[in-house]
N, C-alpha and C. Protein backbone atom coordinates (compact mmCIF):
# COMPACT_ATOMS: atom_id res chain seq x y z
N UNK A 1 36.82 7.45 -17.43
CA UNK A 1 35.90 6.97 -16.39
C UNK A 1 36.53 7.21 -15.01
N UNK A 2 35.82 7.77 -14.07
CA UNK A 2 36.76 8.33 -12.65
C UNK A 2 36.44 7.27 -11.82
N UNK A 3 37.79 6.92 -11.10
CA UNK A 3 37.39 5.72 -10.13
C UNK A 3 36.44 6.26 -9.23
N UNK A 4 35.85 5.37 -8.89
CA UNK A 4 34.78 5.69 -7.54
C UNK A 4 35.20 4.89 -6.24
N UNK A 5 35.22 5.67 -4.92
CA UNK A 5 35.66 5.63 -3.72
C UNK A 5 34.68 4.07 -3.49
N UNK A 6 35.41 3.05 -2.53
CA UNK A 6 34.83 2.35 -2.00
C UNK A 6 33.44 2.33 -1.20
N UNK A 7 33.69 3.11 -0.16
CA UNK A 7 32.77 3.54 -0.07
C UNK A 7 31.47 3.87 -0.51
N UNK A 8 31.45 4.61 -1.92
CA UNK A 8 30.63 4.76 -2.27
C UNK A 8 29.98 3.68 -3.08
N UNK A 9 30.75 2.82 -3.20
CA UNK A 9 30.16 1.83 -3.65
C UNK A 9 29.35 0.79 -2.75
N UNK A 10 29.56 1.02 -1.71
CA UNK A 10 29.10 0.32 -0.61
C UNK A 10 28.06 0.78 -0.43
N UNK A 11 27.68 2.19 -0.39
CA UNK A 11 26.40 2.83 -0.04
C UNK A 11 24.94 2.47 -1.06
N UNK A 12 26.12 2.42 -2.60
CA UNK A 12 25.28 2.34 -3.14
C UNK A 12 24.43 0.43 -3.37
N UNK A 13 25.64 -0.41 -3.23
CA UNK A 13 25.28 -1.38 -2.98
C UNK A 13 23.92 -1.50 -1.79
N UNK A 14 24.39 -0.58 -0.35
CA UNK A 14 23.35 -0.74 0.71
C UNK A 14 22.05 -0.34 0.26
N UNK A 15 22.30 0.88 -0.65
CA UNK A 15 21.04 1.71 -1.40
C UNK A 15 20.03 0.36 -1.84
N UNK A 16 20.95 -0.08 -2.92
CA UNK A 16 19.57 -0.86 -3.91
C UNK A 16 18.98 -2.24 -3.04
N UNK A 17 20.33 -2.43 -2.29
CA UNK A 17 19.71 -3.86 -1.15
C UNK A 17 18.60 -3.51 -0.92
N UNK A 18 18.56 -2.33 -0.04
CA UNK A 18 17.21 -1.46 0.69
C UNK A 18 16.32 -1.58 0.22
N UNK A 19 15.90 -1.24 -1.87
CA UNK A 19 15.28 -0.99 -1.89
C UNK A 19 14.61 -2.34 -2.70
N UNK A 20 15.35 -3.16 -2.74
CA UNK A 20 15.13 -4.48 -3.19
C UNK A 20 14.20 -5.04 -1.89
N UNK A 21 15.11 -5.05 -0.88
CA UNK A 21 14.16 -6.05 0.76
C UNK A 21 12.76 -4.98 0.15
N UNK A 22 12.62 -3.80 0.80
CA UNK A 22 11.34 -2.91 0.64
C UNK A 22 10.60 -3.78 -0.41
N UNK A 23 10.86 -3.76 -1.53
CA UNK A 23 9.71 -4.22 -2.72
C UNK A 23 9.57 -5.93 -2.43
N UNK A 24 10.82 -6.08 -2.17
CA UNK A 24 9.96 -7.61 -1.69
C UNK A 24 8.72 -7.64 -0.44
N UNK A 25 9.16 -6.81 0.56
CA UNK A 25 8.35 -7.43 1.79
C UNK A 25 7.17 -6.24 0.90
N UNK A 26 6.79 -5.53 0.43
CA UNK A 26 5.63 -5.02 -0.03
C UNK A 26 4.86 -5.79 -0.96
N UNK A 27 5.54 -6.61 -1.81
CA UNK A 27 5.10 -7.47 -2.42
C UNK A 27 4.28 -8.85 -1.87
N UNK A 28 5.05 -9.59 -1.15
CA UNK A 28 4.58 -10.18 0.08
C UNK A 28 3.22 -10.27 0.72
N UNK A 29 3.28 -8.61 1.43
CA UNK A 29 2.69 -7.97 2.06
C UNK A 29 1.30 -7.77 0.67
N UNK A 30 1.14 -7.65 -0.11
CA UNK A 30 0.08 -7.25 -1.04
C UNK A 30 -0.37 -8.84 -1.01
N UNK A 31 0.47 -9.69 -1.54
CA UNK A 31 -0.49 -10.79 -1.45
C UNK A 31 -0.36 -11.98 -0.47
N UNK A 32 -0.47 -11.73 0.33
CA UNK A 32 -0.41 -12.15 1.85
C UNK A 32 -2.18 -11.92 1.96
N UNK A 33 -2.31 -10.39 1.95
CA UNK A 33 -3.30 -9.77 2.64
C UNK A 33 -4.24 -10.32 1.25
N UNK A 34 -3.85 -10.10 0.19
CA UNK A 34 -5.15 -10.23 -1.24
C UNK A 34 -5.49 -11.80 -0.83
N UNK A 35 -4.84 -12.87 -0.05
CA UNK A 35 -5.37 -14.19 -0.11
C UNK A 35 -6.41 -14.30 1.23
N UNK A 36 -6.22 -13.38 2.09
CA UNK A 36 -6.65 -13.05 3.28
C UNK A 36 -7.86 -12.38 2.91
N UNK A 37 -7.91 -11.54 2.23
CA UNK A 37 -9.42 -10.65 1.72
C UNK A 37 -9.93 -11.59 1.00
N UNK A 38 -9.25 -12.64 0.23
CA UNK A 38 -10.18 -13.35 -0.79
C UNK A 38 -11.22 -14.55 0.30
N UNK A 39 -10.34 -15.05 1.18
CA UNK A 39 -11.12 -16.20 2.41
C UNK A 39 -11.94 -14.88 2.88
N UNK A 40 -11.93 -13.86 2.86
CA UNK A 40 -12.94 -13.11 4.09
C UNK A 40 -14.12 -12.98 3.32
N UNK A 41 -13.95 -12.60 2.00
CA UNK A 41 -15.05 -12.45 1.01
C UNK A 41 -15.59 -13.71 0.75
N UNK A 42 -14.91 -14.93 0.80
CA UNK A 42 -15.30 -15.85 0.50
C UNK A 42 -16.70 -16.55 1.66
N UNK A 43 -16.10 -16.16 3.07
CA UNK A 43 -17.19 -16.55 4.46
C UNK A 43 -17.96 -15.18 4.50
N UNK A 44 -17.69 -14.15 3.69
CA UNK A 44 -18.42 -13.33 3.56
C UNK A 44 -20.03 -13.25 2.75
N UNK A 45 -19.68 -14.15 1.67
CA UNK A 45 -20.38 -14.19 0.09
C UNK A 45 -21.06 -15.34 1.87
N UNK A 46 -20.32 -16.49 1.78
CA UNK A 46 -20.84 -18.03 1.83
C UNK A 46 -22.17 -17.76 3.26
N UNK A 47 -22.03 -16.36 3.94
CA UNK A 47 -22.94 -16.48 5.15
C UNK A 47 -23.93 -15.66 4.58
N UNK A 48 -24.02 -14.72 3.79
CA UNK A 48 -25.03 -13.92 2.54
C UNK A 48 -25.85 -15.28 1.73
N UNK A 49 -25.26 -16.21 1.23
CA UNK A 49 -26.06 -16.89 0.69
C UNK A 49 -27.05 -18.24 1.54
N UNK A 50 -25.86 -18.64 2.85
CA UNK A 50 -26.86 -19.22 3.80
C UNK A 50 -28.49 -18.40 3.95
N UNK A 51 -27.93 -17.00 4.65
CA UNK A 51 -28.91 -15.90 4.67
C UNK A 51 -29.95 -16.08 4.15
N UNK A 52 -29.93 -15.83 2.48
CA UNK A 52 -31.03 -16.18 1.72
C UNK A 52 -31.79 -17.31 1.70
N UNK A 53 -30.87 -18.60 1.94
CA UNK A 53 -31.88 -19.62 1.78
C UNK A 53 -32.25 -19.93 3.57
């Protein structure tokens, strides 16, 4: 097994951090906005059915 340079372990540590924050704040970000579309649809539906009656 060949040692590996510090360094590179660091990068790779910085690597997966990166891509860990990324999928969190995208995750977040998906349902952040899906609870946000659900209230819009919701005064959406609720002024459609005033409408009718």
């Amino acid at each position: 097994m060949p040692q590996m340079s510090p360094m590179l372990w660091l990068w790779l540590y910085l690597y997966f951090y990166m891509w860990f924050f990324f999928c969190l704040v995208i995750v977040y970000f998906l349902v952040f906005y899906k609870f946000k579309f659900i209230e819009f649809m919701k005064i959406k539906f609720n002024n459609i059915f005033f409408l009718k009656w």
